[in-house]
Protein backbone atom coordinates (compact mmCIF):
# COMPACT_ATOMS: atom_id res chain seq x y z
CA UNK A 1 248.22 -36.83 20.79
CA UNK A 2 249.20 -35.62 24.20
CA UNK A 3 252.01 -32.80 22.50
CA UNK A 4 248.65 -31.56 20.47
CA UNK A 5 246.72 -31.19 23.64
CA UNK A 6 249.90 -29.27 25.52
CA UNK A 7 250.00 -27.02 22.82
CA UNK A 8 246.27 -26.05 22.95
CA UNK A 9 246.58 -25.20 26.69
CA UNK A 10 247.38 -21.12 27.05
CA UNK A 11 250.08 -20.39 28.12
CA UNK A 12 249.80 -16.92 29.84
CA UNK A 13 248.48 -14.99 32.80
CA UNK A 14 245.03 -15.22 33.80
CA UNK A 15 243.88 -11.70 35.02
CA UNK A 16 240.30 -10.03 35.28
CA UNK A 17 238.99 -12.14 32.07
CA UNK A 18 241.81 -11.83 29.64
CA UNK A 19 245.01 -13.84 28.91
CA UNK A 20 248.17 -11.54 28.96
CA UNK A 21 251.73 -12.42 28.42
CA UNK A 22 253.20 -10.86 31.64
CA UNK A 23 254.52 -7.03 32.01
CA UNK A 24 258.40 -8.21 32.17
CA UNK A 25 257.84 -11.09 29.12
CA UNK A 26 259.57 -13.58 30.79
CA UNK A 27 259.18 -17.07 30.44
CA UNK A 28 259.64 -20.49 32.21
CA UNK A 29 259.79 -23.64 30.96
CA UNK A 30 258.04 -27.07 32.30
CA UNK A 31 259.37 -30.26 32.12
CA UNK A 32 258.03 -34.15 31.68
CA UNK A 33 259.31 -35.75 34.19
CA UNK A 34 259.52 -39.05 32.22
CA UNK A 35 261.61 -37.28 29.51
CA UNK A 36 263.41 -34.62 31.26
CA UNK A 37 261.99 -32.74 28.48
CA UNK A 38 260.42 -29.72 27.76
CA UNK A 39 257.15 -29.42 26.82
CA UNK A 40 256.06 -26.02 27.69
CA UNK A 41 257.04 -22.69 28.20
CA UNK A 42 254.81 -20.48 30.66
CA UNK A 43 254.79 -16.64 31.32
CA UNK A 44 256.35 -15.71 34.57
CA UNK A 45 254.17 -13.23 36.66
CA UNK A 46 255.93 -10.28 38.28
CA UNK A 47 254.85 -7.73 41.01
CA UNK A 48 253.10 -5.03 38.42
CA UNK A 49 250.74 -8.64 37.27
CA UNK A 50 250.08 -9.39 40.83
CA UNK A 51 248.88 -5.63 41.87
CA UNK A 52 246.80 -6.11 38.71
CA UNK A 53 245.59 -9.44 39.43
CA UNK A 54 244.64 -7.89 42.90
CA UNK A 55 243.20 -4.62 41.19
CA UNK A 56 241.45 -7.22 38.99
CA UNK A 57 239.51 -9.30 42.39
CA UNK A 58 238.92 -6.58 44.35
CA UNK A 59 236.81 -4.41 41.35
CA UNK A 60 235.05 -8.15 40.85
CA UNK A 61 234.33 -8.58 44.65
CA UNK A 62 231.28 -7.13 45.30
CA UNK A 63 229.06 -8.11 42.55
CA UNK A 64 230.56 -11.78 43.43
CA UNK A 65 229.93 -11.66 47.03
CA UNK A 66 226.31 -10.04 46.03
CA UNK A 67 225.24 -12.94 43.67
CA UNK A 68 222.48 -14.88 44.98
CA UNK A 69 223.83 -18.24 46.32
CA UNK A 70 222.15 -20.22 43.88
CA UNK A 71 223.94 -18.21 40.95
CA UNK A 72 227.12 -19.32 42.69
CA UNK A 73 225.83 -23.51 42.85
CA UNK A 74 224.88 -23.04 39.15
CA UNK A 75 228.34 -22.17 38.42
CA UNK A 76 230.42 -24.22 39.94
CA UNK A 77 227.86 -27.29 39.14
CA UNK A 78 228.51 -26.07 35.37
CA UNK A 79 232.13 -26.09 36.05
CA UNK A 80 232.12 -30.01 37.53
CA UNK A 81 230.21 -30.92 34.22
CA UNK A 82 232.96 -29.15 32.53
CA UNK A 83 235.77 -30.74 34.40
CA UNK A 84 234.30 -34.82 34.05
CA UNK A 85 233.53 -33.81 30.50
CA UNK A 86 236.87 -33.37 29.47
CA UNK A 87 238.68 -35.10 32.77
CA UNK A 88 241.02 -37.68 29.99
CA UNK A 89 242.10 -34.19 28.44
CA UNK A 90 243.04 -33.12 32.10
CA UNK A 91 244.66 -36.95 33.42
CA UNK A 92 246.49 -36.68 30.36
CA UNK A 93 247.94 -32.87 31.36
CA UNK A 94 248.58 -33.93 34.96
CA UNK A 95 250.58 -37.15 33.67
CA UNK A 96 252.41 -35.36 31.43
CA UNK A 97 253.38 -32.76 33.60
CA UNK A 98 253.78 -33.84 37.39
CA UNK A 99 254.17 -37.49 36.14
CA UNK A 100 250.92 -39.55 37.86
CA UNK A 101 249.60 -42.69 35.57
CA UNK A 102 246.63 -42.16 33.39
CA UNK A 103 244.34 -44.05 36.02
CA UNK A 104 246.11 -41.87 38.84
CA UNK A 105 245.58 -38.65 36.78
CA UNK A 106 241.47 -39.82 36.33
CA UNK A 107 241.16 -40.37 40.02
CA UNK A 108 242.77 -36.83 40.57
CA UNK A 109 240.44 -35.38 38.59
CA UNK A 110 237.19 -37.02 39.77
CA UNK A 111 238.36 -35.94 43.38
CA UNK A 112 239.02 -32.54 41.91
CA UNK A 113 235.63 -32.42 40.41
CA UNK A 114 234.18 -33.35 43.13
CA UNK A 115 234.74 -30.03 45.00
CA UNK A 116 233.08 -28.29 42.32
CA UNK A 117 230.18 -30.85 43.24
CA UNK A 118 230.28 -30.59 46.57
CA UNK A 119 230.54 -26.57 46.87
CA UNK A 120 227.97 -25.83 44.18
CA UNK A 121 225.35 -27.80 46.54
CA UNK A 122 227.00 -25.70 50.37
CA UNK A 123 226.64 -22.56 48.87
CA UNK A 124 223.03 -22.49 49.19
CA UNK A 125 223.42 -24.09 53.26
CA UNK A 126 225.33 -21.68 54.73
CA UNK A 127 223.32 -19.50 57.13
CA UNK A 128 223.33 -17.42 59.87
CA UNK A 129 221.07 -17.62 63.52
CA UNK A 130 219.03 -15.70 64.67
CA UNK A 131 217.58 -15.64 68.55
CA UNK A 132 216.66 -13.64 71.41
CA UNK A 133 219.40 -12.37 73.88
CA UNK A 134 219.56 -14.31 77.10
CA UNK A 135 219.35 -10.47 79.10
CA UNK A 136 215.91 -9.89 76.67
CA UNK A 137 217.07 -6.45 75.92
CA UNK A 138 217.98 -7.00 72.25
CA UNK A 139 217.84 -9.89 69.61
CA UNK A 140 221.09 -11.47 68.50
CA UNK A 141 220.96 -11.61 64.42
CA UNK A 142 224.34 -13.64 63.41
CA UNK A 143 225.76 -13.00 59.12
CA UNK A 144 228.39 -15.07 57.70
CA UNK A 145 230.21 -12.59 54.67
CA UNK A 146 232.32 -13.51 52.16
CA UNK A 147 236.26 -12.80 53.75
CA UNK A 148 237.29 -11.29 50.38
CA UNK A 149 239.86 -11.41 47.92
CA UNK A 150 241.83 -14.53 48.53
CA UNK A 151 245.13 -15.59 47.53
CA UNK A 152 245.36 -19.71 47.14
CA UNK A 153 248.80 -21.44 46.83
CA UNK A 154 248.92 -24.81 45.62
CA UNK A 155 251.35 -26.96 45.33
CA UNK A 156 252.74 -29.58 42.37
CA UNK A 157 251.54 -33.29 43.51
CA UNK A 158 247.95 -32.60 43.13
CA UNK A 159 247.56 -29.96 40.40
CA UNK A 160 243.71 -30.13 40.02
CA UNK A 161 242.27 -31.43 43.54
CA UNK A 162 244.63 -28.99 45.36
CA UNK A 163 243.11 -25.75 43.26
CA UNK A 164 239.72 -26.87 43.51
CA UNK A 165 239.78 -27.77 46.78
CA UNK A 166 240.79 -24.25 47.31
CA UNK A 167 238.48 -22.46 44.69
CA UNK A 168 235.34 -23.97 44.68
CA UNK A 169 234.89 -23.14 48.64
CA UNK A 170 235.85 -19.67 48.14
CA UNK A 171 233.64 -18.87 45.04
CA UNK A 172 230.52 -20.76 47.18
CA UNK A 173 231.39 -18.24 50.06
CA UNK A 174 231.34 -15.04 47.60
CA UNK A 175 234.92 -14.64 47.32
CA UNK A 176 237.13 -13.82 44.51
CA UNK A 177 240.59 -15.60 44.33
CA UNK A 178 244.34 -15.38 42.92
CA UNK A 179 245.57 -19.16 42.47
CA UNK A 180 249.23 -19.02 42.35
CA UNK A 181 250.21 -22.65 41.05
CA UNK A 182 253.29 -24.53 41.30
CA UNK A 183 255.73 -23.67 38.54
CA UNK A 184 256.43 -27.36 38.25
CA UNK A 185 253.14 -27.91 36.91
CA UNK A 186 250.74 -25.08 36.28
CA UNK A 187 249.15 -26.68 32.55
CA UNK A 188 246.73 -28.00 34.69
CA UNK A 189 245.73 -24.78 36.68
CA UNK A 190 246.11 -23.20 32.76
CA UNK A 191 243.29 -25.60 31.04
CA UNK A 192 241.10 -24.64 33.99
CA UNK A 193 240.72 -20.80 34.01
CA UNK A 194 238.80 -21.84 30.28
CA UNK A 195 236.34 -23.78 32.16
CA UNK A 196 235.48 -21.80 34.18
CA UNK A 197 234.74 -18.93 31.97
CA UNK A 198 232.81 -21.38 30.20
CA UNK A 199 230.83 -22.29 32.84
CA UNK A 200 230.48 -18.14 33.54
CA UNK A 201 232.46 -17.28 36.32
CA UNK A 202 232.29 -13.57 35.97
CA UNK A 203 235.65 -11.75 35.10
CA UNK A 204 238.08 -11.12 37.88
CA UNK A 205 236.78 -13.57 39.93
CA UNK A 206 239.72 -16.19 39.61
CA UNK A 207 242.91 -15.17 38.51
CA UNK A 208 245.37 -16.95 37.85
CA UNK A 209 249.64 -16.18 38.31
CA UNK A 210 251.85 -18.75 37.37
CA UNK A 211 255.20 -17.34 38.12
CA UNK A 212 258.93 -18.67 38.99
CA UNK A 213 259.15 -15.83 41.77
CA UNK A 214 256.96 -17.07 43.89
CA UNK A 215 257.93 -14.82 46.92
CA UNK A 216 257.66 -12.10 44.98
CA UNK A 217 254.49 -12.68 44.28
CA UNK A 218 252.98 -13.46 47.43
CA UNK A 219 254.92 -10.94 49.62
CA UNK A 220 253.38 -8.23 46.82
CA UNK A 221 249.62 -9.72 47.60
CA UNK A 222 250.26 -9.85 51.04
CA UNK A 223 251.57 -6.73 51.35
CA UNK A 224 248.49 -5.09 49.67
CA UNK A 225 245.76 -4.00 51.79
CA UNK A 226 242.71 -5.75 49.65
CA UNK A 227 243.75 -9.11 50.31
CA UNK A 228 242.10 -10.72 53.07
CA UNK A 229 242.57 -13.93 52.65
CA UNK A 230 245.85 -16.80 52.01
CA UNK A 231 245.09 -20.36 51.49
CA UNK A 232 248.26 -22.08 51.37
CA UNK A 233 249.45 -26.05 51.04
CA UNK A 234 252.96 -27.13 50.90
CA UNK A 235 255.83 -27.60 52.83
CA UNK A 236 255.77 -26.54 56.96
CA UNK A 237 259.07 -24.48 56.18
CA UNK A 238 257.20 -22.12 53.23
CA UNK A 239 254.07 -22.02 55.61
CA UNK A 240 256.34 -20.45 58.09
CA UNK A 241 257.45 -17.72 56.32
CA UNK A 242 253.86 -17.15 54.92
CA UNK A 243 252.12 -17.10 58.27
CA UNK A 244 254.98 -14.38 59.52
CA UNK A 245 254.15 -12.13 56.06
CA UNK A 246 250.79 -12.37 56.95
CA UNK A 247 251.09 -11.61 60.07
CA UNK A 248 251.70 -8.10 59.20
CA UNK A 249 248.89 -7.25 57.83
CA UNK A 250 246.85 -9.54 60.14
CA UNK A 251 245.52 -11.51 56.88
CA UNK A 252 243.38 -14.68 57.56
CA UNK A 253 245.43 -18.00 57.19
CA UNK A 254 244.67 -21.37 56.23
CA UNK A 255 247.27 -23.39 56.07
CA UNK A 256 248.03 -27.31 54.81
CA UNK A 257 251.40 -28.29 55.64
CA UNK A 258 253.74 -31.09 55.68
CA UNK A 259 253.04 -34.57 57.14
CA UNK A 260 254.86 -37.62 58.40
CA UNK A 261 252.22 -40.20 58.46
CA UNK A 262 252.74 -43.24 60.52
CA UNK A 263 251.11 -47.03 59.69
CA UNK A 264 249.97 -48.43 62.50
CA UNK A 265 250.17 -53.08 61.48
CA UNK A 266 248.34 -53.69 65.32
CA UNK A 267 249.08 -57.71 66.33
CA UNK A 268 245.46 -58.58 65.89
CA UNK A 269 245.68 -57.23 62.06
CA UNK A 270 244.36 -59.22 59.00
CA UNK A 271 247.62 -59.11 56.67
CA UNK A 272 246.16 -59.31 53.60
CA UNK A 273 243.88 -55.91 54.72
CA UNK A 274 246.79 -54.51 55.95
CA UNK A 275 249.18 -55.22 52.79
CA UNK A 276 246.87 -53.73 50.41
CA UNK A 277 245.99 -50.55 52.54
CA UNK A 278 249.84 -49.96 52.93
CA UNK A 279 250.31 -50.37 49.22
CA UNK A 280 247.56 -47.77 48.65
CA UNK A 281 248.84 -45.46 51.49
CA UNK A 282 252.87 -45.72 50.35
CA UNK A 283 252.27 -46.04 46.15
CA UNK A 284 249.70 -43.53 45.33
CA UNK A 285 251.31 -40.94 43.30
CA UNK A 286 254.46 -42.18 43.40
CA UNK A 287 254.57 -41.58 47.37
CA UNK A 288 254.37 -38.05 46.77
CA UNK A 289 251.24 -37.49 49.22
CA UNK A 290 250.92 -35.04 51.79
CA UNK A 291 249.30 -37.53 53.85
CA UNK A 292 251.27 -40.85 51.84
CA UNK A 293 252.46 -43.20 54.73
CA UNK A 294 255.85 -42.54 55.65
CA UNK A 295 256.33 -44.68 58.88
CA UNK A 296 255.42 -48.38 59.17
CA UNK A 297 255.31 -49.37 62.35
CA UNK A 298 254.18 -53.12 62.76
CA UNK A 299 253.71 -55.61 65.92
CA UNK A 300 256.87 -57.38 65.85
CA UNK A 301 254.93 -61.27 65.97
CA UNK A 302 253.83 -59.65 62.65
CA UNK A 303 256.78 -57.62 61.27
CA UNK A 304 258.37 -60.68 58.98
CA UNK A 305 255.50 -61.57 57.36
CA UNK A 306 254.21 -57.79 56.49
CA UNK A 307 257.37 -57.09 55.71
CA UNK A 308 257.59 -59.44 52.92
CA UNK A 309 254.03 -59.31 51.25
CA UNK A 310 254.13 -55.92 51.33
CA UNK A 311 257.95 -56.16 48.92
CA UNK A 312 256.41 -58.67 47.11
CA UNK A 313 253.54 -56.13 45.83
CA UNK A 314 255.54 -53.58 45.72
CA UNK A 315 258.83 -55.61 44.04
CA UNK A 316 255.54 -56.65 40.93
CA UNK A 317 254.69 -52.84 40.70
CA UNK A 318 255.63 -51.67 36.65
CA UNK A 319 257.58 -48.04 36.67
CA UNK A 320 257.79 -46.30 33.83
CA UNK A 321 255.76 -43.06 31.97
CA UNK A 322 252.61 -42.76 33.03
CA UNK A 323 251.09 -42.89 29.99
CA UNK A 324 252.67 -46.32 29.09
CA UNK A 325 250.07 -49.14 29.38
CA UNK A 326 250.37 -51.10 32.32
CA UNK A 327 252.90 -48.98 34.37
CA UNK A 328 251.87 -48.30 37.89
CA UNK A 329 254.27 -45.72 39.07
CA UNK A 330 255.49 -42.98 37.27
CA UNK A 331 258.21 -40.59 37.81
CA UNK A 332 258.78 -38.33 40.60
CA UNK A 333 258.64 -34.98 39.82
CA UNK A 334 262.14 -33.30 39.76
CA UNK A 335 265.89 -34.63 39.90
CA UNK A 336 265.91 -32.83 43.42
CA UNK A 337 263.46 -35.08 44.98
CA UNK A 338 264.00 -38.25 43.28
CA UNK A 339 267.84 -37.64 44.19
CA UNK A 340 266.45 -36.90 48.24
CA UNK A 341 264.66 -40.12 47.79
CA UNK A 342 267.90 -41.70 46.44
CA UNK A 343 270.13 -39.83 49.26
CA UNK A 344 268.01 -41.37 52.19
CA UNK A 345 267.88 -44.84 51.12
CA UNK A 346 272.05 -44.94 50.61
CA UNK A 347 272.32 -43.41 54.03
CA UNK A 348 269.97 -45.91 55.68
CA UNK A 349 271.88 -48.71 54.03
CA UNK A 350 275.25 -47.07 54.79
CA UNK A 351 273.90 -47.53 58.13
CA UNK A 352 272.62 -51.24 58.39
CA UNK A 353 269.56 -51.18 56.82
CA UNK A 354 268.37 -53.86 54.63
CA UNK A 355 266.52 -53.16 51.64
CA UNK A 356 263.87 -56.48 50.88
CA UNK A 357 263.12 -54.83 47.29
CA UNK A 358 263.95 -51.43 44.96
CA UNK A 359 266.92 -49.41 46.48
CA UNK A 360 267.51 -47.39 43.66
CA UNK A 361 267.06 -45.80 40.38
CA UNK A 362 266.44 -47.25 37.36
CA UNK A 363 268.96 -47.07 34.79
CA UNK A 364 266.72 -44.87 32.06
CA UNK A 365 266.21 -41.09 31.47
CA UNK A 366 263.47 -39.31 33.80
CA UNK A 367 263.06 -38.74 37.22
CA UNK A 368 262.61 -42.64 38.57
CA UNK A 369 262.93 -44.03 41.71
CA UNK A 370 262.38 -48.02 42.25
CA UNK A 371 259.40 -49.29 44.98
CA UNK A 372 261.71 -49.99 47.95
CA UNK A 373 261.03 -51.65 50.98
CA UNK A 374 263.56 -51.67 54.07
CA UNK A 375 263.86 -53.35 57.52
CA UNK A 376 266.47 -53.33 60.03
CA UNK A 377 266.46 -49.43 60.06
CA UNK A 378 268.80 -47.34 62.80
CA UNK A 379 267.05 -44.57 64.79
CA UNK A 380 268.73 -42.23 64.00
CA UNK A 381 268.50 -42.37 60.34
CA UNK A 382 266.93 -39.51 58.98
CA UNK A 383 264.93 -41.21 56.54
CA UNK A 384 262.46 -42.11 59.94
CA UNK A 385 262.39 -38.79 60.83
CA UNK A 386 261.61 -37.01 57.69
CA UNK A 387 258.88 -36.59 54.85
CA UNK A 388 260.53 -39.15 52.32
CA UNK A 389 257.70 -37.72 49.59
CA UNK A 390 258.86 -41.53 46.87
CA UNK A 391 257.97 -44.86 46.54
CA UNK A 392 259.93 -46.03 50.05
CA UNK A 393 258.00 -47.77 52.65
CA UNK A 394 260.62 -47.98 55.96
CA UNK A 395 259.37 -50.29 58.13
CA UNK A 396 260.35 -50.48 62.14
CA UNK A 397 258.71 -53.07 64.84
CA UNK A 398 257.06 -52.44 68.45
CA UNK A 399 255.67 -54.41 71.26
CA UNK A 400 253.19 -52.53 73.09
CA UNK A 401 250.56 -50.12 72.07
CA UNK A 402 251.40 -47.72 74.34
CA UNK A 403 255.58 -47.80 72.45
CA UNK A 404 253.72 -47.41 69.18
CA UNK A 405 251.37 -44.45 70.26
CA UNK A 406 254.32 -42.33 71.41
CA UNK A 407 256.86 -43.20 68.48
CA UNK A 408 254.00 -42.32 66.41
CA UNK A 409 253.37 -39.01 67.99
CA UNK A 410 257.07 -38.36 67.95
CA UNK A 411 257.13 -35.40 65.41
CA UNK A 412 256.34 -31.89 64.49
CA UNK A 413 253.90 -33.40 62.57
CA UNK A 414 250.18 -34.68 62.83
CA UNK A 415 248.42 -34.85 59.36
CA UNK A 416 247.79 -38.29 58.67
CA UNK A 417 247.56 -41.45 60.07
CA UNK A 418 246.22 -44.95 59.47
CA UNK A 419 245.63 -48.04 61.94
CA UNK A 420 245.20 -51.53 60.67
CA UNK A 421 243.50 -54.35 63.31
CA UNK A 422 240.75 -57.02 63.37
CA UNK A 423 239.13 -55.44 66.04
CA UNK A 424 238.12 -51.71 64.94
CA UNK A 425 236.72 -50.81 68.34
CA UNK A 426 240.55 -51.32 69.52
CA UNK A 427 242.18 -49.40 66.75
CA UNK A 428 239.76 -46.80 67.19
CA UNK A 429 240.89 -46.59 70.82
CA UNK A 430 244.83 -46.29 69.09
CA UNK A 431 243.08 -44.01 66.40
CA UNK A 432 241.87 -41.40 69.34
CA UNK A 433 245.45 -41.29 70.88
CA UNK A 434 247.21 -40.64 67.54
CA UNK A 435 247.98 -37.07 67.09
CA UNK A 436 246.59 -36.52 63.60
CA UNK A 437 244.12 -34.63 61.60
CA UNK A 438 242.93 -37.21 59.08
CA UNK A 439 242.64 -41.35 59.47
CA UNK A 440 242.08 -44.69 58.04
CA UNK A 441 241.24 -47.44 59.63
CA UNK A 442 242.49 -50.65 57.68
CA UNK A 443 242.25 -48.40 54.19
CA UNK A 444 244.75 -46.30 52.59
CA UNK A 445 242.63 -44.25 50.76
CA UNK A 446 240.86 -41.65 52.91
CA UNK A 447 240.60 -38.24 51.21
CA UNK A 448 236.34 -37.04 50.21
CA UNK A 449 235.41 -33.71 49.47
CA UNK A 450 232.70 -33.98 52.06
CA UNK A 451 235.50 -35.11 54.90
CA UNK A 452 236.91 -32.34 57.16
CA UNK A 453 240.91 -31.94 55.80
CA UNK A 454 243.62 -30.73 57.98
CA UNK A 455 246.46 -31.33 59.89
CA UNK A 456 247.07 -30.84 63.87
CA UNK A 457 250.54 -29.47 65.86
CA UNK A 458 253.19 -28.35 62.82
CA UNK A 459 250.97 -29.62 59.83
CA UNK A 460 248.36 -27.11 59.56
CA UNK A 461 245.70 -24.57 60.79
CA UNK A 462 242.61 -25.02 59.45
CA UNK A 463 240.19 -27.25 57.30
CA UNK A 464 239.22 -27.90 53.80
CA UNK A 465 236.65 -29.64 52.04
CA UNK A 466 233.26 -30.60 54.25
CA UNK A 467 231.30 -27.80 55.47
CA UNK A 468 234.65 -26.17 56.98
CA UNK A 469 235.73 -25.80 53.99
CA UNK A 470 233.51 -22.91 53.35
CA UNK A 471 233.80 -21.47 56.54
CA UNK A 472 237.44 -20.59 56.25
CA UNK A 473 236.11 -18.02 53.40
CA UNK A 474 233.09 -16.78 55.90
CA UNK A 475 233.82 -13.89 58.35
CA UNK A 476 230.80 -13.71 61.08
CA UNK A 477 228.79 -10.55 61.45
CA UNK A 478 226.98 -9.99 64.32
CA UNK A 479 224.19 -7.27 64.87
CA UNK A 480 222.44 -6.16 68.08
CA UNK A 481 218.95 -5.44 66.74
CA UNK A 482 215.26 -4.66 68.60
CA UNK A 483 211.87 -4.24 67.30
């Protein structure tokens, strides 16, 4: 059943309307990362498609950005309905192709959806101010505009929430858009671009460019003087080199990076809270989260005991294909990372560490990596100093609040963070001296379309979702007017 639905997904470039195979006809193919399989083969965009894609947004732009707002709510509303209609069609896509269990691939797409949702009903708040100038010589009228045509990057572990989550603010804000998906997984980003026409999103409006030259493609959009606009998540290394190419033209940037997340297990914590938030935090998706926890840090009156409820959930966990009944983690989503997974563990262990349960991959075709827990872990091991992105929950203890505060805010990082304690006014207090963009406070699940999302020092500029969201696609106008 799933093969039938891959094979009714297009397979081509998504430009001004129209499906097109690509001006060089090359192809790439994508894998199931349960198999190692192919299932798919994709046209690869090259420069020529992106100037046409661009060509494509810019002619659409300012019809879009002249739409009443309420045109722009009907549309993406239309597009939510579209996207819960069929949202088994699209969990069974995302499982198949990035490698998320059927009840994972659901929750993606209600979260994805929910942008639609949530955009459809901002695009008819935004506003401008208008008042008198302090000096009385003039009145002060203040516009938001639409920024323009925007080029949005997503990357593989979310293949729905991280394109809407991108889209639906810029088509609220009057913008028209280029999504460049990962080549790992663009089926998903493919079965969309038909919803939307359904749902009447004028041609040229979204475009889409799945491609295996990536740089090519951005460095041509960049380059061109239409685009006004990059929305970019991935790693910090690739936002880098993005924020320098757009530099050049002075392009606005919004930017979702990588994380490090730390756990905070205070000594006041209720273990059973804290055991199921950390399996939450560490386990969705495989640990392949942005803002999945990467550090545990527990109270060490505490550390023996967390340590071993949190191996015993994780040691129960099923791994297999997601589509398998009953499994609860699927595969990672390449050999490179589950073998960078694989590498850290052996070279924790090579090093002391002990590992309480997992430690390594299962003997079976696909990308699989084994829920691991380990204790006793050297400093200087990378695998605390790094975005592990698998199923590994390290786990280190500390005495004092203040120790735990600064090992947590020892990084480039400061995406995500969570805090586990009885007392919430106290972990609050830890919360506020954490230096991270997003929280949860004895939960593991935190993300909501209507929640500011963004990342502080190395991990970001920016915000998405909430009403920030949109305004990263506004520019402000402001007029000096008297009558």
């Amino acid at each position: 059943m799933s093969d039938a639905l891959i094979r009714s997904v297009p397979t081509g470039l998504f430009i001004g309307g129209e499906w097109r195979d690509g001006s060089s006809g090359e192809r790439f193919d994508v894998y199931d990362p349960a198999t190692e399989q192919v299932i798919a083969s994709i046209a690869s965009a090259t420069a020529d498609d992106a100037t046409a894609a661009v060509d494509a947004a810019f002619a659409a732009g300012e019809d879009w950005a002249a739409r009443p707002p309420v045109e722009r709510a009907d549309i993406l509303r239309k597009s939510y309905d579209l996207m819960i209609e069929r949202r088994e069609d699209y969990a069974t896509i995302i499982s198949r192709e990035e490698g998320k269990t059927l009840a994972e691939g659901i929750g993606e797409v209600n979260y994805a959806a929910g942008f639609m949702r949530w955009f459809a009903e901002e695009a008819v708040r935004y506003s401008g101010r208008f008042g008198r100038a302090p000096a009385g010589n003039n009145n002060i009228l203040v516009l938001n505009r639409p920024v323009g045509v925007s080029l949005l990057i997503t990357p593989w572990n979310f293949p729905a929430a991280m394109a809407t989550r991108k889209i639906a603010p810029a088509l609220a804000a009057g913008c028209t858009t280029i999504l460049k998906p990962a080549s790992e997984t663009p089926l998903t980003a493919l079965m969309m671009m038909e919803h939307f026409k359904e749902a009447g999103v004028p041609d040229g409006v979204v475009n889409l460019l799945p491609s295996k030259r990536s740089s090519v493609i951005s460095n041509t959009i960049l380059e061109d003087d239409r685009t006004r606009k990059i929305s970019f998540t991935g790693s910090t290394e690739v936002g880098r080199i993005l924020l320098a190419k757009a530099a050049e033209k002075v392009v606005n940037c919004s930017m979702e990076l990588g994380g490090n997340a730390p756990f905070i297990v205070l000594d006041d914590a209720d273990l059973d809270v804290a055991a199921d938030a950390a399996l939450v935090a560490k386990i969705r998706n495989a640990g392949e989260s942005c803002i999945g926890a990467n550090r545990f840090y527990c109270h060490s009156s505490l550390i023996d005991e967390f340590a071993n409820r949190l191996a015993q959930k994780m040691g129960k966990l099923k791994v297999g294909p997601g589509l398998d009944d009953g499994v609860d983690v699927g595969p990672l989503v390449n050999a490179s990372t589950r073998d960078k997974v694989e590498q850290l563990v052996d070279e924790a262990v090579g090093m002391g560490a002990d590992v309480l349960t997992g430690g390594k991959r299962p003997d079976r075709p696909g990308f699989f990596y084994e829920p691991t827990v380990i204790v006793n872990i050297p400093d200087e091991a990378e695998i605390l100093h790094t975005e592990i992105f698998g199923p590994v929950a390290t786990i280190v203890p500390f005495d004092t609040v203040d120790e735990v505060v600064e090992m947590a805010n020892d990084t480039i990082f400061g995406l995500a963070a969570y805090v586990c304690g009885r007392d919430v006014g106290r972990a609050l207090a830890v919360a506020e001296r954490v230096e991270a963009g997003v929280m949860g406070i004895n939960r593991g699940f935190i993300s909501d379309p209507a929640a500011p999302f963004g990342g502080f020092k190395q991990s970001g500029i920016g915000r998405e979702g909430s009403q920030e969201g949109l305004h990263e696609f506004l520019e402000t106008k402001y007029i000096a007017v008297d009558w």
